[in-house]
Each structure stands twice: as C-alpha cells, then as structure tokens.
PDB file of N, CA and C in Angstrom:
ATOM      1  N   UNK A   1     -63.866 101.041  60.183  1.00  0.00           N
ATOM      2  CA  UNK A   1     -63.619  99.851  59.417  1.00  0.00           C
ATOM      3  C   UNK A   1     -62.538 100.111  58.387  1.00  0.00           C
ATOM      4  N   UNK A   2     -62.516 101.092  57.622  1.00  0.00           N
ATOM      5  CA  UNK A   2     -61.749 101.428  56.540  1.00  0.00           C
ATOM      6  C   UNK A   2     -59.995 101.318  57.416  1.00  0.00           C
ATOM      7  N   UNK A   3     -59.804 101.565  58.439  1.00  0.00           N
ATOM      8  CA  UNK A   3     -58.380 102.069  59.156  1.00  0.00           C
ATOM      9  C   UNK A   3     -58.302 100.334  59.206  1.00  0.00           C
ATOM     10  N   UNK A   4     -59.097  99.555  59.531  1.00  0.00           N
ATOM     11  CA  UNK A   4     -58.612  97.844  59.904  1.00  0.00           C
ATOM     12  C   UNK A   4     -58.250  97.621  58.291  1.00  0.00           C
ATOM     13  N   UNK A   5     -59.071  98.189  57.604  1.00  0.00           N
ATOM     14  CA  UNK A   5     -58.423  97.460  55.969  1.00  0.00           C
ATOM     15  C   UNK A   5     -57.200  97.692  55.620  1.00  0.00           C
ATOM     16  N   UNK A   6     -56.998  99.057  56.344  1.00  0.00           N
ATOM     17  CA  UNK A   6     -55.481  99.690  56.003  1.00  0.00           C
ATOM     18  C   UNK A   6     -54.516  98.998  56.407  1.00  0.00           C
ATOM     19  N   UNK A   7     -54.828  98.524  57.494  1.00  0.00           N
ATOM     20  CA  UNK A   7     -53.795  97.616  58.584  1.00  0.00           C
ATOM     21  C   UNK A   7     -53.660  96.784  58.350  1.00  0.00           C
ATOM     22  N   UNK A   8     -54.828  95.979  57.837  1.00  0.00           N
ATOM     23  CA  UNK A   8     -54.603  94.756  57.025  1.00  0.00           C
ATOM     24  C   UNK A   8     -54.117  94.456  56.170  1.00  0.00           C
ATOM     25  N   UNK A   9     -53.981  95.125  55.005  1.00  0.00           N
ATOM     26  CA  UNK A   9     -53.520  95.728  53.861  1.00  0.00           C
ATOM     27  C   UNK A   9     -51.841  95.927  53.767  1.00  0.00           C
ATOM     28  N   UNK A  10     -51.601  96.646  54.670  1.00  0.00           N
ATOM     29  CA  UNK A  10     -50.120  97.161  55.285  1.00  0.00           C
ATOM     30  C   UNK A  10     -49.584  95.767  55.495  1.00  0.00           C
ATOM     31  N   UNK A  11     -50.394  94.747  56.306  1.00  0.00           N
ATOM     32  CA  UNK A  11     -49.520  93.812  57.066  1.00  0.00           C
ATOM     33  C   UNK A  11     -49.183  93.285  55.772  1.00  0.00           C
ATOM     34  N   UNK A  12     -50.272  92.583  55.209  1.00  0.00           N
ATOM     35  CA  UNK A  12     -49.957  91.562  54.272  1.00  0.00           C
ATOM     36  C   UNK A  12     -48.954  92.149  53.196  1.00  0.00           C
ATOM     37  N   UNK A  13     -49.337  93.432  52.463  1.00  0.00           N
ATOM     38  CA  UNK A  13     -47.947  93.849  51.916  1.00  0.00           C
ATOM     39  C   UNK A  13     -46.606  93.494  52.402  1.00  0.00           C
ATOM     40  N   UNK A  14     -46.366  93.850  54.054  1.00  0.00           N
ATOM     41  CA  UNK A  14     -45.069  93.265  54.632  1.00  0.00           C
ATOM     42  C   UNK A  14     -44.949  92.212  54.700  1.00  0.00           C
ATOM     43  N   UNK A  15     -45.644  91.486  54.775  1.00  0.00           N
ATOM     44  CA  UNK A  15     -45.890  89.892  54.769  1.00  0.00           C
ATOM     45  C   UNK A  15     -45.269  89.425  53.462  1.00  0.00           C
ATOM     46  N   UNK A  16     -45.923  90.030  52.307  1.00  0.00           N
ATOM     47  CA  UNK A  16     -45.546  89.785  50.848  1.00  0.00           C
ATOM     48  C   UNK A  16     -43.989  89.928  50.699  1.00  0.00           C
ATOM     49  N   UNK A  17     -44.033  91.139  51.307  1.00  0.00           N
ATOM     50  CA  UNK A  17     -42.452  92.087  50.751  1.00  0.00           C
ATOM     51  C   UNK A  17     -40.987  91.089  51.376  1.00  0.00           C
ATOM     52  N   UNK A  18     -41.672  90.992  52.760  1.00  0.00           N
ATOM     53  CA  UNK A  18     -40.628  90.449  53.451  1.00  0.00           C
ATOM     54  C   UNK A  18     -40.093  88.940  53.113  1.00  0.00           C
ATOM     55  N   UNK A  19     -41.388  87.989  52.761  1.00  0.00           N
ATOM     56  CA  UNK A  19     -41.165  86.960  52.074  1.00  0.00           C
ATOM     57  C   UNK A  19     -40.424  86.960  50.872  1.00  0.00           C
ATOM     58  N   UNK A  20     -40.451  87.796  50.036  1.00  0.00           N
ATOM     59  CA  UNK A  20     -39.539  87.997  48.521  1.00  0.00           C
ATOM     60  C   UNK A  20     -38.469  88.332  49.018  1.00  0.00           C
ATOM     61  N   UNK A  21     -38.226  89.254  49.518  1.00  0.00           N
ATOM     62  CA  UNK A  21     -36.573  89.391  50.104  1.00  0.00           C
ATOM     63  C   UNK A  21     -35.943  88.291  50.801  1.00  0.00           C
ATOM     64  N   UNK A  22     -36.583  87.193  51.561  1.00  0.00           N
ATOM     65  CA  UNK A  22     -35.949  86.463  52.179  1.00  0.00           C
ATOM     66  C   UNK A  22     -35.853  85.457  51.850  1.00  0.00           C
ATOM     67  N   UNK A  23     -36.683  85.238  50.216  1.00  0.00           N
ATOM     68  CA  UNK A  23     -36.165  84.130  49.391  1.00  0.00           C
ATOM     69  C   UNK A  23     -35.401  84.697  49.042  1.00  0.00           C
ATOM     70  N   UNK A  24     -35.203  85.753  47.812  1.00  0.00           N
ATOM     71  CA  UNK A  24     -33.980  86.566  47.478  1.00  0.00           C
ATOM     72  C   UNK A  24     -32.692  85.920  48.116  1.00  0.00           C
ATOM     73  N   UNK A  25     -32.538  86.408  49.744  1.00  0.00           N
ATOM     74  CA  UNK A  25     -31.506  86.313  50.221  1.00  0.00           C
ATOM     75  C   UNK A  25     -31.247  84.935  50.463  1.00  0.00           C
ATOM     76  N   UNK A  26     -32.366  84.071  50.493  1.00  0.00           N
ATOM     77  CA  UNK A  26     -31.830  82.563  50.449  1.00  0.00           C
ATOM     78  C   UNK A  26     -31.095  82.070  49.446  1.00  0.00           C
ATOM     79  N   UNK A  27     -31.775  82.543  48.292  1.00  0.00           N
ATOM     80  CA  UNK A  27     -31.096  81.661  47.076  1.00  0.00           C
ATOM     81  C   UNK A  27     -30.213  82.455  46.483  1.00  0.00           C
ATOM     82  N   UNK A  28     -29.801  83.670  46.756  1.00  0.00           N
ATOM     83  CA  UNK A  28     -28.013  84.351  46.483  1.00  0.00           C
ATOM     84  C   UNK A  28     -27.376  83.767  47.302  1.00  0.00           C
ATOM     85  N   UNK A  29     -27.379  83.262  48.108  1.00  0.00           N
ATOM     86  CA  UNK A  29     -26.278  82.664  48.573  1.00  0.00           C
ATOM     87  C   UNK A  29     -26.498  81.487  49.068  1.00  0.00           C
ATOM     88  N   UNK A  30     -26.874  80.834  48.487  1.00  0.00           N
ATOM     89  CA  UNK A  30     -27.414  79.562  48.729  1.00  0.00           C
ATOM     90  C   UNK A  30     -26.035  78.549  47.795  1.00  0.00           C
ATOM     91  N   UNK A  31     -25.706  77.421  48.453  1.00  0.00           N
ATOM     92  CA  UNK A  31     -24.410  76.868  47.509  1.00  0.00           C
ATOM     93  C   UNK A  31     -24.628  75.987  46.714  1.00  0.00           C
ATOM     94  N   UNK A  32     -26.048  75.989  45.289  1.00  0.00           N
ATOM     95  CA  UNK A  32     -26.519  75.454  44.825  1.00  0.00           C
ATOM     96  C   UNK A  32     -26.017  75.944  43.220  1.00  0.00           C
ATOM     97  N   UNK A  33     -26.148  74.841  42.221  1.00  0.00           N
ATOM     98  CA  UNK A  33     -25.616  74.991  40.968  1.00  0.00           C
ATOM     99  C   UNK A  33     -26.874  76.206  40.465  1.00  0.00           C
ATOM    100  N   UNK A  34     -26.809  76.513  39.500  1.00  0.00           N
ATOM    101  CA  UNK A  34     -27.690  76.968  38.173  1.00  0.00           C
ATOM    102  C   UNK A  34     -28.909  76.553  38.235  1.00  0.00           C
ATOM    103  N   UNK A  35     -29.011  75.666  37.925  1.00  0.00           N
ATOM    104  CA  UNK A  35     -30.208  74.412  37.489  1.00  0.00           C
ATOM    105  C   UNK A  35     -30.866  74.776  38.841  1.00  0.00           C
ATOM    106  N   UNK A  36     -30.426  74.227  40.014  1.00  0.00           N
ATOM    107  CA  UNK A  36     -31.092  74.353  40.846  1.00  0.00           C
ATOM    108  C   UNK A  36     -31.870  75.386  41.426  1.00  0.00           C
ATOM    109  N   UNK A  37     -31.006  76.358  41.351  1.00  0.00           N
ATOM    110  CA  UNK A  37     -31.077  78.034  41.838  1.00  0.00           C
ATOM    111  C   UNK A  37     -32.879  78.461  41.046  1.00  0.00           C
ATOM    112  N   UNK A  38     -32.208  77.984  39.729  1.00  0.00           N
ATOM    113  CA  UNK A  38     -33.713  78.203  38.707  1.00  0.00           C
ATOM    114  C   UNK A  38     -34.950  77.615  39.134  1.00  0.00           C
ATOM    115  N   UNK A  39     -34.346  76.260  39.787  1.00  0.00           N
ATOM    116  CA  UNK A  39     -35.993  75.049  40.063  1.00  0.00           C
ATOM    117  C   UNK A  39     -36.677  76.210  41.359  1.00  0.00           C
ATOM    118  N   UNK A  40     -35.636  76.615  42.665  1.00  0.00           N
ATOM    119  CA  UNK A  40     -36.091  76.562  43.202  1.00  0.00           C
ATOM    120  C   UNK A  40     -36.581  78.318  43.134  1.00  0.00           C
ATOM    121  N   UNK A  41     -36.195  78.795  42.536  1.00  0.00           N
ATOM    122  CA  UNK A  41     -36.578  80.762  42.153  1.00  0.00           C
ATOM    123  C   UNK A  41     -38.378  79.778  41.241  1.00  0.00           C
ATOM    124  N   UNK A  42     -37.937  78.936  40.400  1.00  0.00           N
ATOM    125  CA  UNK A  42     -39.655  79.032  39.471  1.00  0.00           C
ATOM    126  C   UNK A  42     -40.484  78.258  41.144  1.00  0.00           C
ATOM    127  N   UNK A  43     -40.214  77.490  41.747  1.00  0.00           N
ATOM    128  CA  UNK A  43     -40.795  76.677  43.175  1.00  0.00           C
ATOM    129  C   UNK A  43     -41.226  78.242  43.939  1.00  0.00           C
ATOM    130  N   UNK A  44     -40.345  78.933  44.407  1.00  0.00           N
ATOM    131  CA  UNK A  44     -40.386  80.497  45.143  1.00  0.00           C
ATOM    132  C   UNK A  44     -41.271  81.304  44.527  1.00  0.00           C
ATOM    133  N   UNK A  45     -41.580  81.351  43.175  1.00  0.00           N
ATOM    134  CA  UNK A  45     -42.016  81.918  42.330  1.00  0.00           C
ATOM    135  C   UNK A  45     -43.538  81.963  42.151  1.00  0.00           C
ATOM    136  N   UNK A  46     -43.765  80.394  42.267  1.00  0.00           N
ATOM    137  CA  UNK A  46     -45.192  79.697  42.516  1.00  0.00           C
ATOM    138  C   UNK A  46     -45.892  80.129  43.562  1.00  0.00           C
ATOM    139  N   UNK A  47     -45.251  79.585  44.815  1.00  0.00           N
ATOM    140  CA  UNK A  47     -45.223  80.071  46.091  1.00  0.00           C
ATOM    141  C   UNK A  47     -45.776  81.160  46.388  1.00  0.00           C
ATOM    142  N   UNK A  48     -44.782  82.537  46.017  1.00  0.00           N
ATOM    143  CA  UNK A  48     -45.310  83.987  45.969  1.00  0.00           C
ATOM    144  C   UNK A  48     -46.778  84.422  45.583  1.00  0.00           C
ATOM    145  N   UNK A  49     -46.849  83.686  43.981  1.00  0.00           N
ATOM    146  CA  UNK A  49     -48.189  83.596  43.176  1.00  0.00           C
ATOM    147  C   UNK A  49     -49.351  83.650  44.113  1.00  0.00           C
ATOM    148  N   UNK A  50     -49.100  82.428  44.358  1.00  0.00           N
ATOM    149  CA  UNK A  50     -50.365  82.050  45.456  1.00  0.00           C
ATOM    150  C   UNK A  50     -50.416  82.375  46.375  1.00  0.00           C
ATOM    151  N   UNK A  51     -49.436  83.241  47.397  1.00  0.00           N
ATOM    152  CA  UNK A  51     -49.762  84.100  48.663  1.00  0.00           C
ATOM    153  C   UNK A  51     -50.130  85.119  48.075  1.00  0.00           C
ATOM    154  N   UNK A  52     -49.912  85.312  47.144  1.00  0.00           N
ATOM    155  CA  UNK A  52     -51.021  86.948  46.557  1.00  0.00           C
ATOM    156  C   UNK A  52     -52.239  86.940  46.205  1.00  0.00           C
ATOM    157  N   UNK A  53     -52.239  85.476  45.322  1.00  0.00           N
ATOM    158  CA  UNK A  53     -54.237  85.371  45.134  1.00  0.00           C
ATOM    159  C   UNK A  53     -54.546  85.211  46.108  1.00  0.00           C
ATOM    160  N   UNK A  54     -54.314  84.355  47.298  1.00  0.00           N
ATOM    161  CA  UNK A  54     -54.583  84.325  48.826  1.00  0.00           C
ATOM    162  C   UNK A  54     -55.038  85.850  49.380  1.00  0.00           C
ATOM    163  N   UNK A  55     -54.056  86.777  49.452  1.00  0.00           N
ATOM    164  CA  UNK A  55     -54.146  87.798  49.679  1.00  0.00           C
ATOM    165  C   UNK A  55     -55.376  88.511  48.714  1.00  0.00           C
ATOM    166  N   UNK A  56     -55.212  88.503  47.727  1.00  0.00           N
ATOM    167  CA  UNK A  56     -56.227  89.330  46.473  1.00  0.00           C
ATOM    168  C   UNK A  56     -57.609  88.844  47.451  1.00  0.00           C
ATOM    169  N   UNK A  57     -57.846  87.362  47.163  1.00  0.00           N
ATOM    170  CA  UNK A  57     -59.392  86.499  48.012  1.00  0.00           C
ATOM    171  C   UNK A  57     -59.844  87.079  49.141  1.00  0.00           C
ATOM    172  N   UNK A  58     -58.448  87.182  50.090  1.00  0.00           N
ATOM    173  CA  UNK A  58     -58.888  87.654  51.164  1.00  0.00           C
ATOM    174  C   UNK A  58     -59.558  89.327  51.359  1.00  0.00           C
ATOM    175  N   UNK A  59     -58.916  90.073  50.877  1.00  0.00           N
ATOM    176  CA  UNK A  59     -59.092  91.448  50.665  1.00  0.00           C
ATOM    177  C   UNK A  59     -60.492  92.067  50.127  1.00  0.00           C
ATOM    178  N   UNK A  60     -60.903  90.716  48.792  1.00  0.00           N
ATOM    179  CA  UNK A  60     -61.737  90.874  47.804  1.00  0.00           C
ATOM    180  C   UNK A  60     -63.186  90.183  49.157  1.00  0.00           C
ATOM    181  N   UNK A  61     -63.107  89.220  49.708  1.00  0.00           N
ATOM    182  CA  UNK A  61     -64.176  89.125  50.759  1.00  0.00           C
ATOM    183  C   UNK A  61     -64.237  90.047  51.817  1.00  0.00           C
ATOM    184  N   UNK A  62     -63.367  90.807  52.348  1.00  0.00           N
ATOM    185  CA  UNK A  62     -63.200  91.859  53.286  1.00  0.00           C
ATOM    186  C   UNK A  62     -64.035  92.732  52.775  1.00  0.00           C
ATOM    187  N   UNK A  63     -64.144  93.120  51.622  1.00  0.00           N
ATOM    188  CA  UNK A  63     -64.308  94.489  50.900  1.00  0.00           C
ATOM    189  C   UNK A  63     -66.061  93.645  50.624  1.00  0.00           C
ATOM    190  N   UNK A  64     -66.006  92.545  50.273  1.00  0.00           N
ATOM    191  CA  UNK A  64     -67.902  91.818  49.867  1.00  0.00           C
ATOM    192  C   UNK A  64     -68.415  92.093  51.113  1.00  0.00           C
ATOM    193  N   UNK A  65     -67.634  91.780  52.260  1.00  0.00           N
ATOM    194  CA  UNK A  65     -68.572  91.697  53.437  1.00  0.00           C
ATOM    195  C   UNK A  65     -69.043  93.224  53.922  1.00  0.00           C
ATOM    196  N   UNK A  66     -68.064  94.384  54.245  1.00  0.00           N
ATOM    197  CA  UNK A  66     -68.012  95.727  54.382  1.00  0.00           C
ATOM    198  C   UNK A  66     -69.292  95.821  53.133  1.00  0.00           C
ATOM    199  N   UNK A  67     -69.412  95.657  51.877  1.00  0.00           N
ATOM    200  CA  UNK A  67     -70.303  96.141  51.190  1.00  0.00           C
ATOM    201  C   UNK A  67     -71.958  95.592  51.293  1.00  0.00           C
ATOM    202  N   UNK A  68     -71.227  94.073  52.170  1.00  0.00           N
ATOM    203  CA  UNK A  68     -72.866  93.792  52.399  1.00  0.00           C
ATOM    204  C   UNK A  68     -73.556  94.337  53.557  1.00  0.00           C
ATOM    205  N   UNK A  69     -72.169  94.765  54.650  1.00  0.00           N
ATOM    206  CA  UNK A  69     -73.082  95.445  56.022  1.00  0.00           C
ATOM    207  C   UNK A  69     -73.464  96.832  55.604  1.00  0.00           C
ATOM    208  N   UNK A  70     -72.978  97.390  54.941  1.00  0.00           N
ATOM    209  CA  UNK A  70     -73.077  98.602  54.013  1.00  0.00           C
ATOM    210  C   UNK A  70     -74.668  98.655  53.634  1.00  0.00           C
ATOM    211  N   UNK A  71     -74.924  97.991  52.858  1.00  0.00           N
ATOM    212  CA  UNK A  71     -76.590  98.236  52.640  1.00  0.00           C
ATOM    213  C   UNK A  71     -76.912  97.265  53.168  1.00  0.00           C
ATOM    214  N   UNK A  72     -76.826  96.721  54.174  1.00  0.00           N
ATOM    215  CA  UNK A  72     -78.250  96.181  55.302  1.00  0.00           C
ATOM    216  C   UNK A  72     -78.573  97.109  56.261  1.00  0.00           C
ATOM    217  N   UNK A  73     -77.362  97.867  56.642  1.00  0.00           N
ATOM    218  CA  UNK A  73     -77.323  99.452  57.535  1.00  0.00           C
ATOM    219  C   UNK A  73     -77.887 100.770  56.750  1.00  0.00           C
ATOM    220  N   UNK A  74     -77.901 100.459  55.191  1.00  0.00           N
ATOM    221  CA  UNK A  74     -78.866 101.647  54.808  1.00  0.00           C
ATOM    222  C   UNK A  74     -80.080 101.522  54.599  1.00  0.00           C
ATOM    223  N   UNK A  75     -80.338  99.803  54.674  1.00  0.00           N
ATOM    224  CA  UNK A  75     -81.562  99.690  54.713  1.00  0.00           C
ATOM    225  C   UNK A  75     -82.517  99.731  55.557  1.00  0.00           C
ATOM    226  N   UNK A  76     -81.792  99.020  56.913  1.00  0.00           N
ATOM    227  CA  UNK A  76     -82.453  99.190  58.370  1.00  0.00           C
ATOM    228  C   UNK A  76     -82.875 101.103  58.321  1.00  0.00           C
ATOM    229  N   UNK A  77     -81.772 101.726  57.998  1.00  0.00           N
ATOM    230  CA  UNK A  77     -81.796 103.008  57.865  1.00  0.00           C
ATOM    231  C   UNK A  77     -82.920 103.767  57.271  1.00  0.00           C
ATOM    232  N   UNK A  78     -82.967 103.265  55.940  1.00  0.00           N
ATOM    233  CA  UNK A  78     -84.358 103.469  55.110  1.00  0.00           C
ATOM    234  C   UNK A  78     -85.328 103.022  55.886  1.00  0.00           C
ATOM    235  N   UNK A  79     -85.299 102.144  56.290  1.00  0.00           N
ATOM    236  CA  UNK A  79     -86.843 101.359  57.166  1.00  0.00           C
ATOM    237  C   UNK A  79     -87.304 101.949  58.028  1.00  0.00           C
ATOM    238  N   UNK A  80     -86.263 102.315  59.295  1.00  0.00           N
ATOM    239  CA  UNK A  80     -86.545 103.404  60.146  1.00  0.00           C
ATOM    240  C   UNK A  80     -87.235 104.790  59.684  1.00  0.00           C
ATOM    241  N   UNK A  81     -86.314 105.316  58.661  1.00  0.00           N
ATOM    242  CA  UNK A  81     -87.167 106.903  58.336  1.00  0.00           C
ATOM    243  C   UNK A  81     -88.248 106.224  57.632  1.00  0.00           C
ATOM    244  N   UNK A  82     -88.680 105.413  57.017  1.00  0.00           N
ATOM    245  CA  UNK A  82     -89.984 105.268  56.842  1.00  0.00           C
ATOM    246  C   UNK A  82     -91.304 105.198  57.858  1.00  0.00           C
ATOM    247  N   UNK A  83     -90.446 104.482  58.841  1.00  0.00           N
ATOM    248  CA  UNK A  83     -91.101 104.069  59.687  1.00  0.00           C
ATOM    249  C   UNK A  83     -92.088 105.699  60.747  1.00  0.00           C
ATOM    250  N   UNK A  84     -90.677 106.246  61.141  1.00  0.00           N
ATOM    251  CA  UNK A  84     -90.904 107.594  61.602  1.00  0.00           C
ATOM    252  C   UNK A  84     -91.803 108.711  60.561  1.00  0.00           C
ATOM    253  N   UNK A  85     -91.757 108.494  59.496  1.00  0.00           N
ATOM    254  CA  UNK A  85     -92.216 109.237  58.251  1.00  0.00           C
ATOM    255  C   UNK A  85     -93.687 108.701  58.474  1.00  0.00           C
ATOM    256  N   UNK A  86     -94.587 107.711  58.404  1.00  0.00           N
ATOM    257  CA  UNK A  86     -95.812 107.554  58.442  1.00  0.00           C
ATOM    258  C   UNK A  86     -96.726 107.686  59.785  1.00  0.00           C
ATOM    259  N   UNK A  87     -95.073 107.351  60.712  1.00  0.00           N
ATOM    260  CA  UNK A  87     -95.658 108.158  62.481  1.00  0.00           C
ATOM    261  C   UNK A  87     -96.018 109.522  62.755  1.00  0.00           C
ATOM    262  N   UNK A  88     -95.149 110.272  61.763  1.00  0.00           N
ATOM    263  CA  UNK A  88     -95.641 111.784  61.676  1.00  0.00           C
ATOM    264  C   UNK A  88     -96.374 112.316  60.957  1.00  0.00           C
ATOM    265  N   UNK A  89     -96.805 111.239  60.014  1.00  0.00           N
ATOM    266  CA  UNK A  89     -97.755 111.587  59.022  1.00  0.00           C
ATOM    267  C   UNK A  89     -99.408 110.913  59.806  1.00  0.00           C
ATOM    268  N   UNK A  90     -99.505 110.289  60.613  1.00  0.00           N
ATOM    269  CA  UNK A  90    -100.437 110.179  61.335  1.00  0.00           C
ATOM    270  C   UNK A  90    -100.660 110.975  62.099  1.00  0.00           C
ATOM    271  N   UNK A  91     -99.807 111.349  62.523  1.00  0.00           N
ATOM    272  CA  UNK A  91    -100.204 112.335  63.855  1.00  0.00           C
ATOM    273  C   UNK A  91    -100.480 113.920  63.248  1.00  0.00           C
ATOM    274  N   UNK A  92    -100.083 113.943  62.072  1.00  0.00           N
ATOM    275  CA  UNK A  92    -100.528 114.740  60.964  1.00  0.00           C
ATOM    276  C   UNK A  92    -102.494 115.025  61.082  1.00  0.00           C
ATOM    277  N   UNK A  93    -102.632 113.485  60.917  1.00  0.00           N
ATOM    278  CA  UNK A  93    -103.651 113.558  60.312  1.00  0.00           C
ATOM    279  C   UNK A  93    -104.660 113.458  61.572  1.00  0.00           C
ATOM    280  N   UNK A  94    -104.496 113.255  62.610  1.00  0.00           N
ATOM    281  CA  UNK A  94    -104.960 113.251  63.813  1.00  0.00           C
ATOM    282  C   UNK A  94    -105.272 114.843  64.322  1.00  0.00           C
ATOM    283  N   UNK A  95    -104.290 115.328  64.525  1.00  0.00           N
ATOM    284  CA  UNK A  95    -104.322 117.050  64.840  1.00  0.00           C
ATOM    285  C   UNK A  95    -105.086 117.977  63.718  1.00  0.00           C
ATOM    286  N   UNK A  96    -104.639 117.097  62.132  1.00  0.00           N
ATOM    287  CA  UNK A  96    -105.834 118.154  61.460  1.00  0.00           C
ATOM    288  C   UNK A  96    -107.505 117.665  61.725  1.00  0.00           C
ATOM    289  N   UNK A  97    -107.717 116.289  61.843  1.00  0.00           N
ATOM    290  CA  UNK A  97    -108.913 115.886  62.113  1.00  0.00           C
ATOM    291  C   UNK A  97    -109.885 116.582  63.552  1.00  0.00           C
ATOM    292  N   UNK A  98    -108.854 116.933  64.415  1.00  0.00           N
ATOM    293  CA  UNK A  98    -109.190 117.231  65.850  1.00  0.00           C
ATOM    294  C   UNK A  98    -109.214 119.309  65.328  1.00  0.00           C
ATOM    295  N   UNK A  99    -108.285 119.873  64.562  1.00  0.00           N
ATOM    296  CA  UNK A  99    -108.861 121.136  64.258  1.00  0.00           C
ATOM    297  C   UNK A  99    -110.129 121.203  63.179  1.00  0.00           C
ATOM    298  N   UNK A 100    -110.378 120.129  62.467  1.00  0.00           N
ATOM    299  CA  UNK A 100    -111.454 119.951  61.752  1.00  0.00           C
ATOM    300  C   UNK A 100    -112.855 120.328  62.796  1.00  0.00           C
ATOM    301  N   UNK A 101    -112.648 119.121  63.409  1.00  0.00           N
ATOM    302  CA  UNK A 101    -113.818 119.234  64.170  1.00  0.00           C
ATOM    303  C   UNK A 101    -114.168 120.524  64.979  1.00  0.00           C
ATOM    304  N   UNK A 102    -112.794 121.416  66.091  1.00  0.00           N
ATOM    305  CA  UNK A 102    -112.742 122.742  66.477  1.00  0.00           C
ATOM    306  C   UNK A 102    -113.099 123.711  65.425  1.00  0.00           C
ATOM    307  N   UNK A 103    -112.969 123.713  64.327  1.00  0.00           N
ATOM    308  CA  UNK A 103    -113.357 125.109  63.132  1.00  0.00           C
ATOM    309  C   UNK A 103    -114.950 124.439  62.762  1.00  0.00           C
ATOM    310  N   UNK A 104    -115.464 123.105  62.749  1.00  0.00           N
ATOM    311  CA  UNK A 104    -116.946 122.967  62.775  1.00  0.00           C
ATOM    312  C   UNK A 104    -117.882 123.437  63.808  1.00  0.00           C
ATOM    313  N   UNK A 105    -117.133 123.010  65.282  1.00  0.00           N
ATOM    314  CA  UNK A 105    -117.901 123.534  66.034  1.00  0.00           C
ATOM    315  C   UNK A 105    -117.960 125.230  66.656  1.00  0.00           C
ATOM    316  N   UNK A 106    -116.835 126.074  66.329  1.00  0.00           N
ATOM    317  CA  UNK A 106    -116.657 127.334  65.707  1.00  0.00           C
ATOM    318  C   UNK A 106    -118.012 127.608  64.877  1.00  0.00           C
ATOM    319  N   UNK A 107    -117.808 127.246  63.534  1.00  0.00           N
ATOM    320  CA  UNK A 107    -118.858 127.726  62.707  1.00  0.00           C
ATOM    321  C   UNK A 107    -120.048 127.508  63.064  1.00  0.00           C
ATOM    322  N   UNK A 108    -120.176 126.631  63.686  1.00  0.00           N
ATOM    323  CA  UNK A 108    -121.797 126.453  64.119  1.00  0.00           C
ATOM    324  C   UNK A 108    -122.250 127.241  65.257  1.00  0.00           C
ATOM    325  N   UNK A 109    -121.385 127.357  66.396  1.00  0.00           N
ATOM    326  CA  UNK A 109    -121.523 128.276  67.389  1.00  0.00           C
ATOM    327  C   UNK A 109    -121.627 129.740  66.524  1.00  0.00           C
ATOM    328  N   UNK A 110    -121.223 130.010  65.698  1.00  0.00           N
ATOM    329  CA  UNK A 110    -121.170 131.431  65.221  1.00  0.00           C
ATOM    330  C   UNK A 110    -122.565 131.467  64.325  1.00  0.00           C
ATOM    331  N   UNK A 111    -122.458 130.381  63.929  1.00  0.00           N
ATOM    332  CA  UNK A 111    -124.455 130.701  63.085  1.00  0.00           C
ATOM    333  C   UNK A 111    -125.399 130.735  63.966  1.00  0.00           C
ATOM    334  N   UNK A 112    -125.112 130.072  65.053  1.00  0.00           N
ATOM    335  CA  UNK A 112    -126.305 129.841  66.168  1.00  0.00           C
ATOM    336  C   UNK A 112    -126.096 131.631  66.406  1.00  0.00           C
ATOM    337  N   UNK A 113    -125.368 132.296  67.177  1.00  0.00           N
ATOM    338  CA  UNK A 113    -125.039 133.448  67.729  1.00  0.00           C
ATOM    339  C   UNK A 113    -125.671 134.377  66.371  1.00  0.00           C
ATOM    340  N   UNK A 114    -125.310 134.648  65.026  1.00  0.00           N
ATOM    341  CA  UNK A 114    -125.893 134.821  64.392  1.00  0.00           C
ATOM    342  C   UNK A 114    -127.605 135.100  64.154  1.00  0.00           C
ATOM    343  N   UNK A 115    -127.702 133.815  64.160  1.00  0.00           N
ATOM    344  CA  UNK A 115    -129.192 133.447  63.797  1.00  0.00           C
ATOM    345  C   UNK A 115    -130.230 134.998  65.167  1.00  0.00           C
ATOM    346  N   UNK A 116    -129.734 134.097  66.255  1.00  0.00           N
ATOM    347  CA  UNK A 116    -129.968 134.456  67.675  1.00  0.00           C
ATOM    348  C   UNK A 116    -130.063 135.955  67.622  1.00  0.00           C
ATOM    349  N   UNK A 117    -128.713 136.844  66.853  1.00  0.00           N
ATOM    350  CA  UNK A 117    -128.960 138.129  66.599  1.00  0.00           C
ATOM    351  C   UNK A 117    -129.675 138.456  65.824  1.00  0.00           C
ATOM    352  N   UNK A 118    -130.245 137.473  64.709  1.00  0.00           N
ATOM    353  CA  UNK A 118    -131.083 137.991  63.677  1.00  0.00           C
ATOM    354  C   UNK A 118    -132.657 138.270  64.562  1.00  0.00           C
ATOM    355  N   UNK A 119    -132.537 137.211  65.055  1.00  0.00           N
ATOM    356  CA  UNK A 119    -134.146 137.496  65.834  1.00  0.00           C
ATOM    357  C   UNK A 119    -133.970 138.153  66.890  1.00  0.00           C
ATOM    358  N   UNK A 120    -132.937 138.432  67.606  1.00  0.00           N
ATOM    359  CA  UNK A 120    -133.240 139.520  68.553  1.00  0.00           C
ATOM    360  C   UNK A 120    -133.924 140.900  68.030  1.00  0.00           C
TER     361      UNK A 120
END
C-alpha cells in the first residue's frame, strides 16, 4: 500500500508541477497588457490553490482510510490470538484434568498394593 501512495503522490506532484509551468509559459508570452497578465496570474493563482487542497483532501482520506484498515486488521488480529489463546488454554485444562485423574488412580492402586503388603 505505502508504494501506491508513493505513486500517487509522485503523480499529483507532476500534475501540480506541470500545471504551474504551463501557466507560467502561457502567460509570458501571452499578448496581453499588465492588468490583464495580473487578473489572469491572481485567476491561475486561485486555480493552483485549489488543486492542492484537492490534492491535500485527497491524500489526507488515503492516509484515514489506510489507518482505518490498519486497526480493523489488528483487531481481527487481536481477536484471532485470543481466540487461539483460550483454545489452548482449554486443552490445557483438559490434559491436566485427564493426568489428574491418571496420578489418582496411580495413588490408589499403590495404597491398595500397599495395604495388600501390609497384610501379607
């Protein structure tokens, strides 16, 4: 994602750049008085303005949206290892419950055997 911002980024800069130069070159040689040259450089001027907040908006939602898939993907993320985290923590508690019961019936087999030797 970051390499499309770049590209994006890149274009519209050229986009920007190339537009200023090619007013530039319109209105140097353009066969217009003073007065005019001025109306239409502050008109060009405007123009520019607002293909850049355009640009700024656009960039500035590019970058909201990347930050909102950003943590819905660390959250799915979080959710998952939680998810796996209480699966292994069951099965935790399953295998100690099942050696619980093997070390009870251990000990009891060994008192019986015990006992059994006492009265032999």
């Amino acid at each position: 994602m970051s390499d499309n911002n770049k590209e994006f980024g890149a274009f519209m800069s050229g986009l920007l750049l190339g537009g200023i130069a090619g007013a530039i070159t319109a209105l140097l040689f353009a066969p217009q008085s003073g007065e005019e040259t001025r109306k239409v450089i502050i008109e060009k001027g405007i123009e520019i303005k607002d293909k850049a907040l355009e640009t700024v908006d656009e960039a500035r939602l590019r970058a909201e949206k990347a930050a909102e898939d950003a943590r819905v993907a660390a959250q799915e993320y979080t959710q998952k290892l939680q998810e796996q985290a209480k699966s292994i923590q069951e099965q935790g508690r399953v295998i100690l419950e099942e050696q619980k019961q093997k070390i009870g019936k251990g000990t009891k087999a060994g008192k019986k055997a015990a006992d059994e030797a006492e009265e032999a």
